[in-house]
Protein backbone atom coordinates (compact mmCIF):
# COMPACT_ATOMS: atom_id res chain seq x y z
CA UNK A 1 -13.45 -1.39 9.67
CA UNK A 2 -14.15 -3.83 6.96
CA UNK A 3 -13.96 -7.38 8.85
CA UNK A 4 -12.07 -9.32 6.50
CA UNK A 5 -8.75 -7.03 7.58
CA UNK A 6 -9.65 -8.12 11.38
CA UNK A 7 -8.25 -10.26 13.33
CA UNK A 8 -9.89 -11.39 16.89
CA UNK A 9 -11.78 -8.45 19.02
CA UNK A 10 -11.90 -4.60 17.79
CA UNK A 11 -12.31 -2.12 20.78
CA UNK A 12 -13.80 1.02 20.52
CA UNK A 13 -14.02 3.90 23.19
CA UNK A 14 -16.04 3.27 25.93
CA UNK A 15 -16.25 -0.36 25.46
CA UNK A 16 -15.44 -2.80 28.60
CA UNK A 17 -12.33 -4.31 28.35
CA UNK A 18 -12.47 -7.96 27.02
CA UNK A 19 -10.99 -8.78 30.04
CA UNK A 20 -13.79 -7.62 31.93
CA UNK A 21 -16.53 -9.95 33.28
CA UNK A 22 -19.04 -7.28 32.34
CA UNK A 23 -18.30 -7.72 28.49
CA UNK A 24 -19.98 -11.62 29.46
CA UNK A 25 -23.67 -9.39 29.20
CA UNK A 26 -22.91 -6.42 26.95
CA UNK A 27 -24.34 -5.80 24.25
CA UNK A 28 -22.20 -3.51 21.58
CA UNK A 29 -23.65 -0.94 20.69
CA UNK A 30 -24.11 0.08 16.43
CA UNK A 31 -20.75 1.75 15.37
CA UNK A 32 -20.60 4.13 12.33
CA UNK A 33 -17.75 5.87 10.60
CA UNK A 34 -17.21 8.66 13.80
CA UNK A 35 -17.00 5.38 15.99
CA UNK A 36 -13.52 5.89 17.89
CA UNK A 37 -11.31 2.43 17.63
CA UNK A 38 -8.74 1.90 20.71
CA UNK A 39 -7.13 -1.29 19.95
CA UNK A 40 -7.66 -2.90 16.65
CA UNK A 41 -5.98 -6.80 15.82
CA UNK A 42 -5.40 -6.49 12.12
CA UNK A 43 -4.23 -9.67 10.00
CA UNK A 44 -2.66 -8.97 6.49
CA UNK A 45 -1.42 -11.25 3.66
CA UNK A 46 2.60 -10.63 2.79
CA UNK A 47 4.21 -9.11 0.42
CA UNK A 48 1.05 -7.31 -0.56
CA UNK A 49 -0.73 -6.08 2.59
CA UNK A 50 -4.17 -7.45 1.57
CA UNK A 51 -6.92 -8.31 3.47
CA UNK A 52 -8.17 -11.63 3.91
CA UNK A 53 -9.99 -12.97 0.93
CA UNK A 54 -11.18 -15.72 -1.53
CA UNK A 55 -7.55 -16.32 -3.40
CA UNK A 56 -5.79 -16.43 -0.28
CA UNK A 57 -8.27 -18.28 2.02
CA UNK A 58 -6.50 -21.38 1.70
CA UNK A 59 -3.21 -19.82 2.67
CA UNK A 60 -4.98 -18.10 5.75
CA UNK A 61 -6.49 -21.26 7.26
CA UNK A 62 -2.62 -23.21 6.76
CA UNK A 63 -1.74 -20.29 9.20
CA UNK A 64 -3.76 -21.01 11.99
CA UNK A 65 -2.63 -24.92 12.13
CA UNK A 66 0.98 -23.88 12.27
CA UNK A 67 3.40 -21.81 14.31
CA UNK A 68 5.96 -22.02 11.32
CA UNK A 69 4.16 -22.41 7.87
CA UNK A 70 3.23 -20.54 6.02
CA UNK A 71 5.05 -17.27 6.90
CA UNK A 72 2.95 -14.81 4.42
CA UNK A 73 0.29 -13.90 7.08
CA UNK A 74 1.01 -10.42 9.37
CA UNK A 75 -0.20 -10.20 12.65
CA UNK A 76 -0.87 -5.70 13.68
CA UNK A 77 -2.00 -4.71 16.93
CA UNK A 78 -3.30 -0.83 16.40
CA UNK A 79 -3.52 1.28 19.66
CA UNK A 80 -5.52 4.52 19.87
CA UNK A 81 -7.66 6.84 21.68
CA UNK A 82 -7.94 5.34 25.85
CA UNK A 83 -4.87 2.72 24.65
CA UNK A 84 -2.45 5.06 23.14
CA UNK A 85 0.09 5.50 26.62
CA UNK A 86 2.29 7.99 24.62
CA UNK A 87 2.69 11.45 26.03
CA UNK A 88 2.65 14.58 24.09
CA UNK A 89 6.01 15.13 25.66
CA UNK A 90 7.51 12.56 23.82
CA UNK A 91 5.85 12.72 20.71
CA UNK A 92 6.59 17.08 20.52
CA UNK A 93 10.33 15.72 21.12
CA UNK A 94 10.35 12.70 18.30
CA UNK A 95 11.87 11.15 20.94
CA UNK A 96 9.37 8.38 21.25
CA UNK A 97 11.53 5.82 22.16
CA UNK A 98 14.16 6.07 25.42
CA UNK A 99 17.42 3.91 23.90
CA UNK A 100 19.16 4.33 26.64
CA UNK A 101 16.15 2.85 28.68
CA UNK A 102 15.39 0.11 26.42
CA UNK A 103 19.65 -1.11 26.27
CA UNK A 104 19.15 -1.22 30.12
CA UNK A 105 16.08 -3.49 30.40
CA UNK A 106 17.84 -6.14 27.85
CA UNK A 107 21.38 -5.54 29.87
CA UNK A 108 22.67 -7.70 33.11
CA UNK A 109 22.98 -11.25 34.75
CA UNK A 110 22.27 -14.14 32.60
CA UNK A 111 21.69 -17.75 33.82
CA UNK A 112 25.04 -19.56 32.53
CA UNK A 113 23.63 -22.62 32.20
CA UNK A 114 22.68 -21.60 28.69
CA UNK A 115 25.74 -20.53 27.88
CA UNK A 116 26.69 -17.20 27.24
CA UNK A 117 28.28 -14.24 29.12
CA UNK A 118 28.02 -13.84 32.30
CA UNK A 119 26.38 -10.60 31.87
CA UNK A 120 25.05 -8.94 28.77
CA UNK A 121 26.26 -5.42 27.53
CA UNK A 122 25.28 -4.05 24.18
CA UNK A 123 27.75 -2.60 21.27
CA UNK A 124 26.35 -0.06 18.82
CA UNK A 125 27.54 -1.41 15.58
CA UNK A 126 29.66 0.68 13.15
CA UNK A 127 27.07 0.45 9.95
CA UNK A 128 23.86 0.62 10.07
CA UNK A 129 21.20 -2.78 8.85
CA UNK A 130 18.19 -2.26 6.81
CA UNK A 131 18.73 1.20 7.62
CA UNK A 132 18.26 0.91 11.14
CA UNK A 133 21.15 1.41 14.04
CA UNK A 134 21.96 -2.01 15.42
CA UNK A 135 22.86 -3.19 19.12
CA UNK A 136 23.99 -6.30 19.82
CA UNK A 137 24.62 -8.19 22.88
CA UNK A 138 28.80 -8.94 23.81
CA UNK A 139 30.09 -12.67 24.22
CA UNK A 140 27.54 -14.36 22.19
CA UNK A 141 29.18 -16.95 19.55
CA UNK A 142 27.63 -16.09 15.99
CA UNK A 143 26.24 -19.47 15.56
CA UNK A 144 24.68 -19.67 19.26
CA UNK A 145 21.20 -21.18 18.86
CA UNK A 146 18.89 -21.33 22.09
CA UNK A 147 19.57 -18.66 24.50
CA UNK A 148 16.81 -15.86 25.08
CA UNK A 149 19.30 -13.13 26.23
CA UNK A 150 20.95 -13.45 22.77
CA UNK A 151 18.45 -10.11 21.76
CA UNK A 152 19.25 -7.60 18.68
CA UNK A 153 18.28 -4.19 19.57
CA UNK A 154 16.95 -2.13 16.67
CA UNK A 155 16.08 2.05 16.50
CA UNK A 156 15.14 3.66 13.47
CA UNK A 157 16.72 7.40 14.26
CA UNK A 158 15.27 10.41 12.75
CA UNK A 159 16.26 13.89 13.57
CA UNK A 160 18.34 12.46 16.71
CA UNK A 161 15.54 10.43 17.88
CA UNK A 162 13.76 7.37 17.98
CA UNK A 163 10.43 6.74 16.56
CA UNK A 164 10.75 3.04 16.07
CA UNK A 165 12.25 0.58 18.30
CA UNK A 166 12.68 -3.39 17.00
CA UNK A 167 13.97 -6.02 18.97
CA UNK A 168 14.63 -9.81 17.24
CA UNK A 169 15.88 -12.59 19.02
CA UNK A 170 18.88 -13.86 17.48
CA UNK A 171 19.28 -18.04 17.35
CA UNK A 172 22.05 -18.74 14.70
CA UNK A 173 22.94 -16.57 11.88
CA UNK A 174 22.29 -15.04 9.98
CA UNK A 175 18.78 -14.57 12.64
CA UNK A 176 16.35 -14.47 8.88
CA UNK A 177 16.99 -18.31 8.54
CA UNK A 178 15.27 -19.30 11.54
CA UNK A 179 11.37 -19.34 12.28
CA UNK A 180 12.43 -19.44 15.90
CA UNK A 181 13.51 -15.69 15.79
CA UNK A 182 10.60 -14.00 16.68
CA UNK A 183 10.87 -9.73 16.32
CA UNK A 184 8.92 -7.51 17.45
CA UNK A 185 8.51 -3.76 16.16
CA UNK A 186 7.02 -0.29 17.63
CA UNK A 187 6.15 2.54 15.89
CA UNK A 188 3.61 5.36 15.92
CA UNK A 189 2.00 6.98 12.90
CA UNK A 190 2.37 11.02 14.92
CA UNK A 191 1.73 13.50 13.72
CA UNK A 192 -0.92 11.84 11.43
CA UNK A 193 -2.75 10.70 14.72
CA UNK A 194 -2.23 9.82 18.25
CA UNK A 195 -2.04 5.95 16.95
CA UNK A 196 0.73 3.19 17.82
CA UNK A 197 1.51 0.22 15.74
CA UNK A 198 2.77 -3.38 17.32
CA UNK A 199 3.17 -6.37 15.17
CA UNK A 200 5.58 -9.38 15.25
CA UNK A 201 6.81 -11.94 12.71
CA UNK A 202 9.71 -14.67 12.41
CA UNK A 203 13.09 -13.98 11.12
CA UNK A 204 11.98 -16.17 7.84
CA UNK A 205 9.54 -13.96 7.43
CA UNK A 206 11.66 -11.32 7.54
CA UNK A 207 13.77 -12.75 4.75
CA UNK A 208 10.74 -13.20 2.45
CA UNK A 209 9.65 -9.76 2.77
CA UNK A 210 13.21 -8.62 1.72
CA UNK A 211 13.04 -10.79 -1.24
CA UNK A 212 10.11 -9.07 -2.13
CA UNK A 213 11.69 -5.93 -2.06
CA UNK A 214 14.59 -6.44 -3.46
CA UNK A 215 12.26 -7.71 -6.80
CA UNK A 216 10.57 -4.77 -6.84
């Protein structure tokens, strides 16, 4: 893997986890091109997907300093081989992601000193955003800014399943003017390999990738 597209520690199979005190005296061994990756931090420049390099060097190191500028660098965590949890059940179905699950863990009680309802239940909205089906929460004002439990639910459905599940908190609106919206996406790249795909970015990001887009 060509190091200017990583980001952090690469783990291939077989290596101790970097969690593991053993790693302190290990030595890696020499990897070549049948070297099997299980987690792999990859860092790429927006709207183009490139790697780290000399034009956008400057623009990289800005991104370290800050938590809100500038929003053209892309976090992807890459799961494989010992770290891809997936069954074969699941991925044979297409249904790799439970909704029904997923609505429950973001449903219930709610601490109402943040304001809010008293308990959140999800509403499948009637059209469908970016091209993904939308939940959102019940008895959140549009403008509410601040409250964690105020959570868009995202599934991209495909054949009656779903093989990518977002999630965005949603402070203000609309949630791609504010850095403070973090989302986070899931997807897996079956049946072109047992790999899974995490990566995160702010809703202002969000906004300047569909910019891009809609240029193109």
């Amino acid at each position: 893997m060509p190091l200017n597209y990583t980001h952090l520690i690469t783990e291939y199979d077989g290596d101790p986890s970097v969690f593991d005190p053993e790693r302190r005296n290990w030595k890696a061994p020499t990897r070549t091109f049948v070297s099997k990756i299980n987690s792999l931090p990859l860092m790429v420049h927006l709207p183009d997907f490139a790697p780290r390099a000399p034009e956008n060097e400057a623009s990289y190191d800005r991104a370290q300093k800050s938590v809100t500028e500038p929003e053209e660098w892309l976090s992807i965590g890459v799961r494989a081989g010992e770290r891809f949890f997936i069954q074969d059940a699941a991925l044979n179905s297409g249904r790799i992601y439970d909704r029904a699950k997923f609505i429950e863990s973001h449903s219930g009680p709610t601490n109402l000193r943040f304001g809010g309802p008293a308990v959140v239940k999800y509403e499948r909205r009637a059209e469908l955003r970016h091209g993904l089906v939308e939940f959102r929460p019940l008895g959140f004002k549009a403008d509410e800014d601040g409250n964690g439990r105020n959570t868009r639910l995202f599934f991209n459905e495909v054949d009656g399943g779903d093989v990518t599940f977002i999630k965005c908190h949603a402070s203000g609106s609309p949630i791609e003017n504010n850095h403070r919206n973090i989302c986070s996406h899931s997807f897996v790249l079956y049946p072109a390999g047992h790999t899974s795909l995490a990566f995160e970015h702010s809703g202002k990001t969000l906004r300047s990738l569909l910019a891009a887009r809609r240029k193109q």
